[in-house]
Protein backbone atom coordinates (compact mmCIF):
# COMPACT_ATOMS: atom_id res chain seq x y z
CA UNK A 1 -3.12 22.31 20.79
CA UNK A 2 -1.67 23.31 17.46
CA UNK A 3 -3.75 25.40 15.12
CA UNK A 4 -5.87 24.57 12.38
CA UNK A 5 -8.79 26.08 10.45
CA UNK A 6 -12.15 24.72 12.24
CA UNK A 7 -14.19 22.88 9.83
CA UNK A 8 -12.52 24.11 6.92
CA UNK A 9 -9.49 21.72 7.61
CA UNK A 10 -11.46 18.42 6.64
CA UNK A 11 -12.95 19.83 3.39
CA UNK A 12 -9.60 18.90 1.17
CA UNK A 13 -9.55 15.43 1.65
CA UNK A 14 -13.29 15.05 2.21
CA UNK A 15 -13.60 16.70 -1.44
CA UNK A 16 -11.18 14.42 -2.90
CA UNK A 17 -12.53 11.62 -1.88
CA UNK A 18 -16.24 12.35 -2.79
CA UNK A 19 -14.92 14.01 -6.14
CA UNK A 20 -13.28 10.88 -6.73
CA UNK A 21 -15.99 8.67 -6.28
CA UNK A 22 -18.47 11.02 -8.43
CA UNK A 23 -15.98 11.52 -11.16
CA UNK A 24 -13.84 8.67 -11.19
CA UNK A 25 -10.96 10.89 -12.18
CA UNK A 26 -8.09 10.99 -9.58
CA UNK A 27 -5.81 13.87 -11.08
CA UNK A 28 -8.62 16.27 -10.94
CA UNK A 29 -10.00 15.14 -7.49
CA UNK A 30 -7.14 15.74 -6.22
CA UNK A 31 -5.87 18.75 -7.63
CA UNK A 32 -9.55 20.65 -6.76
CA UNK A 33 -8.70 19.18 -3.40
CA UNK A 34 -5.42 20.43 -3.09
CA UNK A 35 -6.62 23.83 -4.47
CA UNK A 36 -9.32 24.37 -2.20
CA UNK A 37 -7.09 23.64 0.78
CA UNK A 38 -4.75 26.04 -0.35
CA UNK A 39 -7.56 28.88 -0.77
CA UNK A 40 -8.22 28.45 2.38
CA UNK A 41 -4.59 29.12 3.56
CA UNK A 42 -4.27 32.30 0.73
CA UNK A 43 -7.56 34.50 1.98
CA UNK A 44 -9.43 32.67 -0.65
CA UNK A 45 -7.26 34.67 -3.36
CA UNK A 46 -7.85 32.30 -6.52
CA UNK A 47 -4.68 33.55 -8.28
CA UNK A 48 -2.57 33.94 -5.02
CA UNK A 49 -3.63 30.22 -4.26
CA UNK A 50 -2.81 28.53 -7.16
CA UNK A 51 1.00 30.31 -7.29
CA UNK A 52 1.35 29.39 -3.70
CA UNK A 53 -0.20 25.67 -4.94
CA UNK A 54 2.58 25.48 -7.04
CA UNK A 55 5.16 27.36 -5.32
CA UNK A 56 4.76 25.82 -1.85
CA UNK A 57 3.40 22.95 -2.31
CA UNK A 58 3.58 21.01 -5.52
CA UNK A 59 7.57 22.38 -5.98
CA UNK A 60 8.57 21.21 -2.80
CA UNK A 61 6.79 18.19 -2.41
CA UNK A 62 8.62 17.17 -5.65
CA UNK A 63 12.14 18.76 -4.42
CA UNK A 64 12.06 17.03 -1.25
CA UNK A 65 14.96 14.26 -1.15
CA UNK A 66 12.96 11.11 -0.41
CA UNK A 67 10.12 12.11 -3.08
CA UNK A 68 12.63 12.88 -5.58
CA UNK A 69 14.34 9.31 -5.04
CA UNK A 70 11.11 7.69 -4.79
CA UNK A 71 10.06 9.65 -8.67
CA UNK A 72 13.64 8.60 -10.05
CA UNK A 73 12.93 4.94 -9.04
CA UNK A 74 9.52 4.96 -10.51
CA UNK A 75 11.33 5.85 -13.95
CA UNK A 76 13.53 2.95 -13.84
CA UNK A 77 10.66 0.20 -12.26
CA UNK A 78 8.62 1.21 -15.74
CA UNK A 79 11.59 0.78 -17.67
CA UNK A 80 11.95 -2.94 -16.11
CA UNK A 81 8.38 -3.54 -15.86
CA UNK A 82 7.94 -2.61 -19.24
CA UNK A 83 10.64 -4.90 -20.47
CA UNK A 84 9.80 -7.93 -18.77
CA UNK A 85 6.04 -7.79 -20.42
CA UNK A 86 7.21 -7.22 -23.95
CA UNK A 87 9.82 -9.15 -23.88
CA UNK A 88 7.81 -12.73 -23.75
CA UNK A 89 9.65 -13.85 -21.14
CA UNK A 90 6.67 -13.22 -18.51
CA UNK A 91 4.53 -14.80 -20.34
CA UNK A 92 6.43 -17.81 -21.26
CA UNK A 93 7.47 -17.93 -17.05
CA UNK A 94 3.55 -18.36 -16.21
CA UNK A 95 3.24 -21.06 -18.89
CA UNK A 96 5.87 -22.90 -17.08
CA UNK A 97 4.35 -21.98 -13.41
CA UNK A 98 1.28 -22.76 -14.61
CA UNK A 99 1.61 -26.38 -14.00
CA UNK A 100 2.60 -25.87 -10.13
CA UNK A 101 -0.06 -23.28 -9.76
CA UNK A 102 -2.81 -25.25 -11.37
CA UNK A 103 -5.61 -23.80 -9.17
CA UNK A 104 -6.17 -20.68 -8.12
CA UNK A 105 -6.51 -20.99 -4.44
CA UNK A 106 -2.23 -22.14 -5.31
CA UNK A 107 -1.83 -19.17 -7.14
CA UNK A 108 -3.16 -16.56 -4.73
CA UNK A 109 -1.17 -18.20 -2.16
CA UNK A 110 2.05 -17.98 -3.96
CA UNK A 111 1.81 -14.18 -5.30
CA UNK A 112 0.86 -13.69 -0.90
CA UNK A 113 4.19 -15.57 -0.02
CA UNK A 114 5.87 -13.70 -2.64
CA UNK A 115 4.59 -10.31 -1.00
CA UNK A 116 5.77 -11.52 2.21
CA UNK A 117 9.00 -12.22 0.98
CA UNK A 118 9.72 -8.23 -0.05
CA UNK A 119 9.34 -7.44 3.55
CA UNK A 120 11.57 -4.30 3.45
CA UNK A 121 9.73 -1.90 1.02
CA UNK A 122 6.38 -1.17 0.85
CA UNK A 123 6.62 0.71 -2.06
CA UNK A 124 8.54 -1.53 -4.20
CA UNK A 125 6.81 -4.63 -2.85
CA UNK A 126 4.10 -4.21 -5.29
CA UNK A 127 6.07 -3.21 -8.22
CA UNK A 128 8.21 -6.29 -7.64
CA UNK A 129 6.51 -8.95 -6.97
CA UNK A 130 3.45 -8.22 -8.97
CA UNK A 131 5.07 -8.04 -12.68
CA UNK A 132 6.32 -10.70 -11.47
CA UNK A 133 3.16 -13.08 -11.35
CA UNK A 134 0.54 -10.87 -13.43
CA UNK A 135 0.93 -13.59 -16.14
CA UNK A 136 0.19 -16.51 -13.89
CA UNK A 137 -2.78 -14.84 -12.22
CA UNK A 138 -4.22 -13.72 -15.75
CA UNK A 139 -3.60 -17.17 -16.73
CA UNK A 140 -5.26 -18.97 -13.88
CA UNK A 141 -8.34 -16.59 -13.71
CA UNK A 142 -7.77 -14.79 -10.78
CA UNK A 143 -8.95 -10.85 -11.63
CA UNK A 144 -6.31 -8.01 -11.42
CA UNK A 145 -8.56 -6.56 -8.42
CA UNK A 146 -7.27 -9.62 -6.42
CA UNK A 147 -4.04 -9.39 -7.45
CA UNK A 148 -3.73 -5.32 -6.45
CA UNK A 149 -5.30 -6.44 -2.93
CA UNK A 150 -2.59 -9.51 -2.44
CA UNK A 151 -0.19 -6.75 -3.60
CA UNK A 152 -1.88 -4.18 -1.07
CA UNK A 153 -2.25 -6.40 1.76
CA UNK A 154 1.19 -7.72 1.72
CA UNK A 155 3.04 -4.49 1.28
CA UNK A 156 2.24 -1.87 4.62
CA UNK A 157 1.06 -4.29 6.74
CA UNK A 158 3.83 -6.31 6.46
CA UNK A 159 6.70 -3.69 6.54
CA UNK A 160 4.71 -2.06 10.41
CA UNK A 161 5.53 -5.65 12.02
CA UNK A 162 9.51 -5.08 10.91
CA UNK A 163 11.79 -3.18 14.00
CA UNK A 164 15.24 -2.72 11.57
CA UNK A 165 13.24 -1.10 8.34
CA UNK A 166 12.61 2.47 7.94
CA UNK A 167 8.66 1.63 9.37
CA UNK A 168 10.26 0.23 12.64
CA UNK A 169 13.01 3.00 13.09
CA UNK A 170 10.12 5.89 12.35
CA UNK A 171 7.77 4.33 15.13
CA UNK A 172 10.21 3.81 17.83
CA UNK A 173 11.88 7.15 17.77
CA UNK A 174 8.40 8.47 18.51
CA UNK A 175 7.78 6.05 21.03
CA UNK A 176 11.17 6.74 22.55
CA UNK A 177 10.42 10.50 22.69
CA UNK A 178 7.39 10.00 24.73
CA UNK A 179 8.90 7.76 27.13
CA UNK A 180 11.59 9.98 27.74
CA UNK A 181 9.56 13.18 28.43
CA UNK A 182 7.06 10.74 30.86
CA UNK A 183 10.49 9.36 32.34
CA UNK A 184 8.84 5.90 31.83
CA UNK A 185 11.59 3.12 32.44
CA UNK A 186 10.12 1.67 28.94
CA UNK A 187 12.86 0.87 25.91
CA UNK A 188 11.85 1.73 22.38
CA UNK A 189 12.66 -1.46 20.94
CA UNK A 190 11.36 -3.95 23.35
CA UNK A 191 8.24 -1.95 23.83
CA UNK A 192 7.69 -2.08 19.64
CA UNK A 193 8.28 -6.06 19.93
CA UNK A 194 5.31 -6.09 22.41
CA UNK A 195 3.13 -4.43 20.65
CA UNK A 196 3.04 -6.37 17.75
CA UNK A 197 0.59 -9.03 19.11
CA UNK A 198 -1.29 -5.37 19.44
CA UNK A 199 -1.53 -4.75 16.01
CA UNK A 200 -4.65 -6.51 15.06
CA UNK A 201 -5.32 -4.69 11.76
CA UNK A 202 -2.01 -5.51 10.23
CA UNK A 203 -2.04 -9.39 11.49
CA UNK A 204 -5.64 -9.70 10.53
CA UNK A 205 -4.65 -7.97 7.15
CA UNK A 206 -1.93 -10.30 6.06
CA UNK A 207 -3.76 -13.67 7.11
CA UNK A 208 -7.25 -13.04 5.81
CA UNK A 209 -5.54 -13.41 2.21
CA UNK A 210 -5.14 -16.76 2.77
CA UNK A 211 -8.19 -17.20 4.57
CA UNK A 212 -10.54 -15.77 1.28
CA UNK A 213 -8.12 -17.87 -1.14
CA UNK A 214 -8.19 -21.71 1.26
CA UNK A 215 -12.30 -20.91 1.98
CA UNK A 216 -13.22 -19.53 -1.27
CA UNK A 217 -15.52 -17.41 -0.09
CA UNK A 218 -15.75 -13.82 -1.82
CA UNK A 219 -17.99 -11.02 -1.63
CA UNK A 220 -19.35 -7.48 -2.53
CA UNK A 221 -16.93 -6.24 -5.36
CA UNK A 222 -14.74 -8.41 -5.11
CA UNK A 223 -16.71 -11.19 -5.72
CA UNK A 224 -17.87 -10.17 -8.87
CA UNK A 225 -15.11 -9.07 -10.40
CA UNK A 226 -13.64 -12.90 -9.72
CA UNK A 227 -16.86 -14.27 -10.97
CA UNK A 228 -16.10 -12.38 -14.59
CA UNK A 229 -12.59 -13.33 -14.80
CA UNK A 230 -13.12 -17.05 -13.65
CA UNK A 231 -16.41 -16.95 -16.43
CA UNK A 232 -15.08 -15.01 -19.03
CA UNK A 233 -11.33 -14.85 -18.54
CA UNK A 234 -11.38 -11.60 -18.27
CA UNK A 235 -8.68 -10.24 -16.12
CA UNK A 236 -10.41 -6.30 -15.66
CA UNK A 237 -13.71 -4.76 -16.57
CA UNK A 238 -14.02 -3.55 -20.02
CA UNK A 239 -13.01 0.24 -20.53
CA UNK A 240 -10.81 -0.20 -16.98
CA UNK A 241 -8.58 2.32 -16.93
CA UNK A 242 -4.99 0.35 -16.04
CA UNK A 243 -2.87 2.06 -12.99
CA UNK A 244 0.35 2.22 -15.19
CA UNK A 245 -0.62 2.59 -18.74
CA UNK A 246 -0.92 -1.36 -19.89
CA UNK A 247 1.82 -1.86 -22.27
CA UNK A 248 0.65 -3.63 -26.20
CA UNK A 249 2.07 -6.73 -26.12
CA UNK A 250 0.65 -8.09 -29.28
CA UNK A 251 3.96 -8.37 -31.42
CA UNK A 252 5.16 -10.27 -28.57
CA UNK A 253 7.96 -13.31 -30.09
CA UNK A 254 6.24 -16.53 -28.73
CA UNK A 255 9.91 -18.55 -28.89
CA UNK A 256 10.69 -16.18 -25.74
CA UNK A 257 11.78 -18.52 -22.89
CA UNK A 258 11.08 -18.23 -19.32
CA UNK A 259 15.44 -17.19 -18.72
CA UNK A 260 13.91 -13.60 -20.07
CA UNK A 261 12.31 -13.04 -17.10
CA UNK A 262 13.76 -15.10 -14.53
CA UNK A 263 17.37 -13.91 -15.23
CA UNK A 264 16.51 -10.63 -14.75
CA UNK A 265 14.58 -10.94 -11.64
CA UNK A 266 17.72 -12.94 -10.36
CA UNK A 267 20.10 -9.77 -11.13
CA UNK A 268 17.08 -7.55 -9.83
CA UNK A 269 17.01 -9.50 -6.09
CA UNK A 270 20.98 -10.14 -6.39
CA UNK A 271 21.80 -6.52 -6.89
CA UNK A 272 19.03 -5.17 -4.26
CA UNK A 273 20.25 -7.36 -1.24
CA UNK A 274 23.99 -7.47 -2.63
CA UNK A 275 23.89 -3.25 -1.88
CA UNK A 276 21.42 -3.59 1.19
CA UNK A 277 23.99 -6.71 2.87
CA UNK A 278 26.82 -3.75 2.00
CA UNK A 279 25.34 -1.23 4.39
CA UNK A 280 24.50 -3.53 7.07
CA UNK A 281 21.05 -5.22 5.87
CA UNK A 282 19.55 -6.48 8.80
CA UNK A 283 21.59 -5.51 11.72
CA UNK A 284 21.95 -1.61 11.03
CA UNK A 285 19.06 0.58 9.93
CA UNK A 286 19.18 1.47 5.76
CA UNK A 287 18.23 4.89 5.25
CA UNK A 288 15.60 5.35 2.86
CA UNK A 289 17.62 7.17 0.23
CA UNK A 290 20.17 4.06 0.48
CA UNK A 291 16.88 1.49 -0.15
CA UNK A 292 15.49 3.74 -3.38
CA UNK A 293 19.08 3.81 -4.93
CA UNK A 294 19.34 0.31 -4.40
CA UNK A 295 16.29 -0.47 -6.09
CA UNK A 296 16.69 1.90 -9.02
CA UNK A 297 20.06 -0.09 -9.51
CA UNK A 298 18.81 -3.12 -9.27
CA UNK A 299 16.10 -2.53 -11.66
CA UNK A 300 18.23 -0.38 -14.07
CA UNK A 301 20.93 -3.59 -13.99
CA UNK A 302 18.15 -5.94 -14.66
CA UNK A 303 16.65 -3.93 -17.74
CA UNK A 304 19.92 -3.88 -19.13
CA UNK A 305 20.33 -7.38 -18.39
CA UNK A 306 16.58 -8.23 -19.98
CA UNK A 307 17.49 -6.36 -23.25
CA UNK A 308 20.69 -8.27 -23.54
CA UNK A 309 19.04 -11.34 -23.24
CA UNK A 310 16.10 -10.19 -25.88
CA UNK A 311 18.84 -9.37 -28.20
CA UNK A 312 20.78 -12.84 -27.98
CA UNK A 313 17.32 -14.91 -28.53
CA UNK A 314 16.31 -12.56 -31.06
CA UNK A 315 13.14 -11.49 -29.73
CA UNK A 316 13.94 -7.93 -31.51
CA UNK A 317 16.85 -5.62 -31.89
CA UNK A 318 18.68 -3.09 -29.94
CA UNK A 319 16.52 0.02 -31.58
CA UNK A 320 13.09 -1.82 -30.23
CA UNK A 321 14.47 -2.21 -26.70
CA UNK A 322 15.75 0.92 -26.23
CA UNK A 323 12.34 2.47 -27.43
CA UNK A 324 10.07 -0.16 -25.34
CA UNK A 325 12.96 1.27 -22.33
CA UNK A 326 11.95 4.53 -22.83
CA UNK A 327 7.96 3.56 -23.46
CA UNK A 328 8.04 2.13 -20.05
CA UNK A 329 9.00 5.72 -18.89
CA UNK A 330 6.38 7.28 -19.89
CA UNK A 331 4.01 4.62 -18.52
CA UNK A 332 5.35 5.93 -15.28
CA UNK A 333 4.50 9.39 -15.48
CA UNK A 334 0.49 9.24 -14.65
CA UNK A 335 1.11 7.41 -11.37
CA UNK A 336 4.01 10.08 -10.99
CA UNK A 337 1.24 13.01 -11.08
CA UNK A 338 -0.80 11.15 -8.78
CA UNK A 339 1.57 10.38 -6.07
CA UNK A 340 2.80 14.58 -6.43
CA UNK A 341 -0.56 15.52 -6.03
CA UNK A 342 -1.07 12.71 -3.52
CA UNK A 343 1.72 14.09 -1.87
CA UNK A 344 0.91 17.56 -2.04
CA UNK A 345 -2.60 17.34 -0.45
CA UNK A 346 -1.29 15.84 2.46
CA UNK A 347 1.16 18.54 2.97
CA UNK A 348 -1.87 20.93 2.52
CA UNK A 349 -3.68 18.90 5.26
CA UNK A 350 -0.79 19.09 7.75
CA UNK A 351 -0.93 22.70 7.16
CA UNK A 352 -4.41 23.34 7.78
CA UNK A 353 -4.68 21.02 10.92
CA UNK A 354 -6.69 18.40 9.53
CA UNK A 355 -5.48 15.48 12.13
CA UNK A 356 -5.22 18.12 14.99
CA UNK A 357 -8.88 19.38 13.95
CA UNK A 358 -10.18 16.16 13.94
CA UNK A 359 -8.61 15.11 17.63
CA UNK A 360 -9.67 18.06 18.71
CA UNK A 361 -13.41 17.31 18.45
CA UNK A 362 -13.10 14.23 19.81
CA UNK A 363 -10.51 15.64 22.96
CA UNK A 364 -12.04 15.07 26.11
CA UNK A 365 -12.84 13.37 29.84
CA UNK A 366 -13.25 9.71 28.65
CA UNK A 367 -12.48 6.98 30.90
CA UNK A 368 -9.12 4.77 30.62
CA UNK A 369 -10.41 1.54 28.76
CA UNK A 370 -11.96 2.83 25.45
CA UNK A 371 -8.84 4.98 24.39
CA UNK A 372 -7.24 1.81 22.68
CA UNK A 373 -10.98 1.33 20.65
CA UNK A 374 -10.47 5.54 20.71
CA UNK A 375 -7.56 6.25 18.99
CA UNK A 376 -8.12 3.40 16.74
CA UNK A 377 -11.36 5.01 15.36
CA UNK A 378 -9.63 8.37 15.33
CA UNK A 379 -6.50 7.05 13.39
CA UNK A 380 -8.71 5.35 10.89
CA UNK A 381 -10.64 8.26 10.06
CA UNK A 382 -7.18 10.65 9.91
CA UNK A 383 -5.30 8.21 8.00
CA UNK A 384 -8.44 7.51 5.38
CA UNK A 385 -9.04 11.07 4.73
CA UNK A 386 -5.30 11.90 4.42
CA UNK A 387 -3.79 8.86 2.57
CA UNK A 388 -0.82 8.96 5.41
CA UNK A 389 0.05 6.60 8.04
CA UNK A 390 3.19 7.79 9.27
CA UNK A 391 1.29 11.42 9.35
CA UNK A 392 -0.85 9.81 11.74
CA UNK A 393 1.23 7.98 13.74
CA UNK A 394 3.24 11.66 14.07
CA UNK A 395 0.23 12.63 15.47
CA UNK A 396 -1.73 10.68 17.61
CA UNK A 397 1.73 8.72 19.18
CA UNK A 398 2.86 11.80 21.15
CA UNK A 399 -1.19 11.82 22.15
CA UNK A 400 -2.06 8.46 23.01
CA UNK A 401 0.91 7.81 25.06
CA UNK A 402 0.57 10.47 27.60
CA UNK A 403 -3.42 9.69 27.17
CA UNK A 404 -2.47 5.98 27.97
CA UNK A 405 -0.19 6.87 30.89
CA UNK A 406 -2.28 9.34 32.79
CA UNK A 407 -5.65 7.43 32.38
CA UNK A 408 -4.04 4.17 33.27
CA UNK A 409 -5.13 2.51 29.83
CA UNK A 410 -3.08 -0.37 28.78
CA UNK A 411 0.09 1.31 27.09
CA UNK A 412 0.59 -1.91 24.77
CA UNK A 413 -2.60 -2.03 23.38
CA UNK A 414 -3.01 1.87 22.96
CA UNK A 415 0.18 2.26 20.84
CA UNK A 416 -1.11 -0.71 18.41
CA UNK A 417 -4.32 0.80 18.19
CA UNK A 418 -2.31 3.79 17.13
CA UNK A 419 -0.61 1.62 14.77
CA UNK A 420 -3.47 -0.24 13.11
CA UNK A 421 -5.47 3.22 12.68
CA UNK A 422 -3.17 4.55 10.85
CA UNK A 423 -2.31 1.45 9.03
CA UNK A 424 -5.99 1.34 7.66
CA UNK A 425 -6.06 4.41 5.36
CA UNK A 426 -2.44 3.74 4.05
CA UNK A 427 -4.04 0.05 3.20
CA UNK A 428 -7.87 1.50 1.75
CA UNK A 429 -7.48 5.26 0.98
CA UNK A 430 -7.71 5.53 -2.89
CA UNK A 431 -5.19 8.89 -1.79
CA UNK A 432 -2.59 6.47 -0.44
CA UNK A 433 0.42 5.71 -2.31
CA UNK A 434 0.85 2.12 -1.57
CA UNK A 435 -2.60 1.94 -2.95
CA UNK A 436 -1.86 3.42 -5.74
CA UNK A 437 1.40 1.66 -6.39
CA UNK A 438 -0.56 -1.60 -5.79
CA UNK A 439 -3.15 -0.57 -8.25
CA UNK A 440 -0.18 0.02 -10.71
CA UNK A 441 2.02 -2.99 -9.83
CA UNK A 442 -1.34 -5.08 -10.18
CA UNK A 443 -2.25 -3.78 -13.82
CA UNK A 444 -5.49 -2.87 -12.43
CA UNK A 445 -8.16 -0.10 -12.73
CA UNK A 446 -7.57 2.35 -9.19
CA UNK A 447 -11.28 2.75 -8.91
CA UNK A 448 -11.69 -0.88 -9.16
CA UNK A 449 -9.31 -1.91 -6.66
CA UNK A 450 -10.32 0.56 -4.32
CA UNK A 451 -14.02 -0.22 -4.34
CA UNK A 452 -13.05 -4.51 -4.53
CA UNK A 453 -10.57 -4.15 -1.53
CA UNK A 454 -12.63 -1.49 0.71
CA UNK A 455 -15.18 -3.85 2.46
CA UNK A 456 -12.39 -6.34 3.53
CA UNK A 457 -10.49 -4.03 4.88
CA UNK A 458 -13.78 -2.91 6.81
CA UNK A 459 -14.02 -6.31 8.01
CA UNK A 460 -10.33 -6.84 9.14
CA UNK A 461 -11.23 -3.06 10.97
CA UNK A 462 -14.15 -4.41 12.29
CA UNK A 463 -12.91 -7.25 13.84
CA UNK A 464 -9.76 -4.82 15.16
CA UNK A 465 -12.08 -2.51 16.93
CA UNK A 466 -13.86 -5.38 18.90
CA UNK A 467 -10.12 -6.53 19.87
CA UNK A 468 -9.58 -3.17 20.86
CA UNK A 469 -12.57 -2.76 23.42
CA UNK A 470 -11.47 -6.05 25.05
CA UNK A 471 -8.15 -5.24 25.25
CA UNK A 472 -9.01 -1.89 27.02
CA UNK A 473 -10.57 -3.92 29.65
CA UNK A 474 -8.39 -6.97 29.57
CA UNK A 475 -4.55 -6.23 28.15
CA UNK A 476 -3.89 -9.46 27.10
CA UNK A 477 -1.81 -10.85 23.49
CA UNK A 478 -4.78 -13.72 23.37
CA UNK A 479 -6.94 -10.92 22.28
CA UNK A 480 -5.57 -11.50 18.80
CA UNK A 481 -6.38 -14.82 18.52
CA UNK A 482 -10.26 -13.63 19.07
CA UNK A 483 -9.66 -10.72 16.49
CA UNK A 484 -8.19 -13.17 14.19
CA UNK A 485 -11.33 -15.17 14.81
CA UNK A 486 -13.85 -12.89 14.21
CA UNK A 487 -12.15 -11.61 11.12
CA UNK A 488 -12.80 -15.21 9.86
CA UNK A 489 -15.98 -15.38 11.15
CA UNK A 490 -17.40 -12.21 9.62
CA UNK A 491 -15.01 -13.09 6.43
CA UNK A 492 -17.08 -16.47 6.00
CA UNK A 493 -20.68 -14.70 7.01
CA UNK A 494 -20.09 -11.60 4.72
CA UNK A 495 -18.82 -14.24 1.82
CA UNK A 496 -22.33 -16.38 2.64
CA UNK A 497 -24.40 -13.06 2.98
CA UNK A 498 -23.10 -10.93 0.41
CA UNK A 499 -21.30 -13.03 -1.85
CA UNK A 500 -20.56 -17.08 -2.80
CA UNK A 501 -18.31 -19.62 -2.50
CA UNK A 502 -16.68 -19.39 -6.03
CA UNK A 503 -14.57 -21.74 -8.11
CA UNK A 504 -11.07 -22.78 -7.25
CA UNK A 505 -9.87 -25.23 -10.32
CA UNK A 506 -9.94 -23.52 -13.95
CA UNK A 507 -10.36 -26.27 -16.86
CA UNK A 508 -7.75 -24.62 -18.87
């Protein structure tokens, strides 16, 4: 077993969170966080620790190839995002929708198929699609905490079910390794493809949006931030602090047409699969680097193509797009702290042993049918306190296979337990990037969409983990129709309990 620091290894994360919830200030929970981990690793030298915070940590986190790509990209998504709001053309697209999506049980539906669509990214997913229909949603009454968990739901979980994206590739080259070193006659691929009825937390994830939106019923949180919006028309709570900035859009020209924003989008999607069909998009594997520069060109080609057409209908001049360009920057540059320090923490957890401490305890003679429920629980709580799924997965994979094989649990059902586990903090952890970038791509308060989105996701884990001990026992894919089913069970129970059917049609 690797080393790691005893108890000591869980404080980071377990300070962030709780510093986060007490303070409701995300920079500073997680740079204490980060800064206690790192005492730890320095002797507890306050002045050595904060170089080597820097140094070793916050420097190289932001050095590192795929971070740096992912940072550029941001720049140019708030450039775009920034454009398409002032610009009109947004709002002048959901005044046109508007009469399609004339409910809101329509509307949630459409911004879920829209995630769906932007199956390849997890991180753009949200900064795509939800610009995209932030005017319709605000229009129809559906709150910007529902919109960052469409956005949330439809961005991970969608991308772990996908065998030729970067998710896919990651997964099976672990799985591979393990077979190999077993010498199990098992193939990567074909072993992925049947573990996807396996991954209950990702499947139950994806359809309980629809579920909530057809029923109705809403609850905790969630449920009263919808009951606002739908009463007042309130999108967020007053004094919300918006993921992204929130751009002023009061001089907005009200003769912008919906061509503002659509046009754009077109060049945006054209550009984005144009390059991705160039390197062999779907039949070869893109390389992450290859996916971030596609979408920074895409974006940067429909900004330029969004001020053209704001010049030509004379929303405003060439001075005021180039400034609301820039603006849009800066927007950028909070949620570009957070992911760093995000980022950071968990390379501060990796190097105190955080996952390994945390197996560790829980390492042990336990029989062959409750290591799918097992390393479901475990991944949950690794992937929570860390913010990192594929962390997780680099973990407990090369565990839970051997575990799986030498215990004679069910091998499918183990490595989608695996799967979901970690799945769970990258979809809930207010650490997690896609949950940040959902927060952001949804306009909404971080705090708020954590706290709104947190008990569904219990309830989708719930359901998982009950799916989990009867697939230990019986390793069958019908399990997932009785996972799916209690998810909507508890959904409608919880929603009867805890919350009310609400309102679907808006008199508007």
């Amino acid at each position: 077993m690797e080393q790691h620091y005893g108890i000591l290894s869980i404080l980071p994360p377990i300070i962030a969170i709780l510093l986060a919830i007490r303070t409701k200030n995300l920079l500073v929970s997680l740079f204490v966080a980060g800064y206690v981990g790192v005492l730890t690793i320095s002797s507890w030298n306050p002045v050595l620790a904060l170089f080597n915070y820097v140094k070793d940590f916050i420097y190289v986190q932001a050095a590192q190839s795929g971070n740096a790509n992912s940072l550029v990209a941001l720049l140019f998504i708030g450039s775009f995002v920034a454009l398409l709001t002032q610009s009109g053309g947004s709002a002048a697209l959901a005044n046109k929708v508007v009469h399609l999506l004339d409910t809101r049980c329509k509307t949630q539906i459409a911004v879920w198929i829209g995630g769906l669509i932007v199956f390849f990214t997890d991180s753009g997913n949200s900064l795509i699609v939800g610009p995209a229909f932030q005017s319709v949603t605000d229009k129809l009454r559906v709150s910007r905490e529902k919109l960052a968990y469409i956005l949330d739901c439809t961005s991970s979980p969608i991308c772990i079910l996908v065998p030729f994206i970067s998710w896919g590739i990651f997964i099976m080259g672990l799985m591979q390794k393990e077979f190999d070193q077993l010498k199990l006659p098992l193939v990567d691929y074909d072993v992925f493809l049947n573990v996807i009825p396996f991954q209950f937390y990702a499947i139950g994830t994806l359809l309980m949006v629809p579920l909530v939106a057809v029923t109705g019923y809403e609850f905790s949180a969630m449920c009263r931030a919808e009951k606002r919006t739908i009463e007042t028309g309130q999108p967020f709570w007053p004094g919300a602090k918006l993921a992204g900035g929130g751009t002023d859009t009061s001089w907005i020209n009200e003769k912008a047409t919906p061509s503002v924003a659509v046009i754009p989008l077109i060049v945006l999607f054209g550009c984005l699969f144009g390059l991705l069909i160039w390197h062999g998009f779907p039949f070869k594997n893109i390389p992450g680097s290859v996916l971030r520069a596609s979408l920074s060109c895409g974006y940067f080609l429909g900004s330029l193509c969004a001020i053209a057409l704001m010049i030509r209908q004379k929303i405003c001049n060439a001075e005021k797009c180039f400034n609301i360009f820039i603006e849009g920057t800066k927007d950028m540059m909070f949620i570009i702290i957070m992911l760093l320090l995000a980022w950071s923490l968990g390379s501060i957890c990796k190097s105190l042993g955080t996952a390994i401490y945390i197996v560790e305890l829980l390492h042990g003679s336990i029989p062959g049918w409750i290591i799918p429920a097992l390393v479901f629980t475990v991944g949950a709580v690794i992937s929570f306190t860390t913010g990192s799924s594929w962390g997780t997965f680099a973990i407990l994979i090369p565990l839970a296979i051997p575990m799986a094989h030498h215990l004679g649990a069910p091998m499918y059902a183990t490595i989608g337990a695996v799967l979901s586990g970690g799945l769970f903090g990258d979809h809930c952890s207010p650490i997690s990037d896609t949950t940040l970038l959902s927060s952001m791509g949804g306009a909404c308060d971080h705090f708020d969409h954590v706290e709104t989105q947190l008990p569904y996701a219990l309830t989708v884990a719930a359901a998982s983990l009950i799916g989990y001990l009867i697939s230990g026992i019986v390793e069958s894919k019908f399990v997932l129709v009785i996972s799916i089913g209690l998810m909507a069970v508890f959904t409608i129970a919880f929603g009867k309990m805890f919350g009310e059917k609400l309102q679907n049609r808006i008199n508007l």
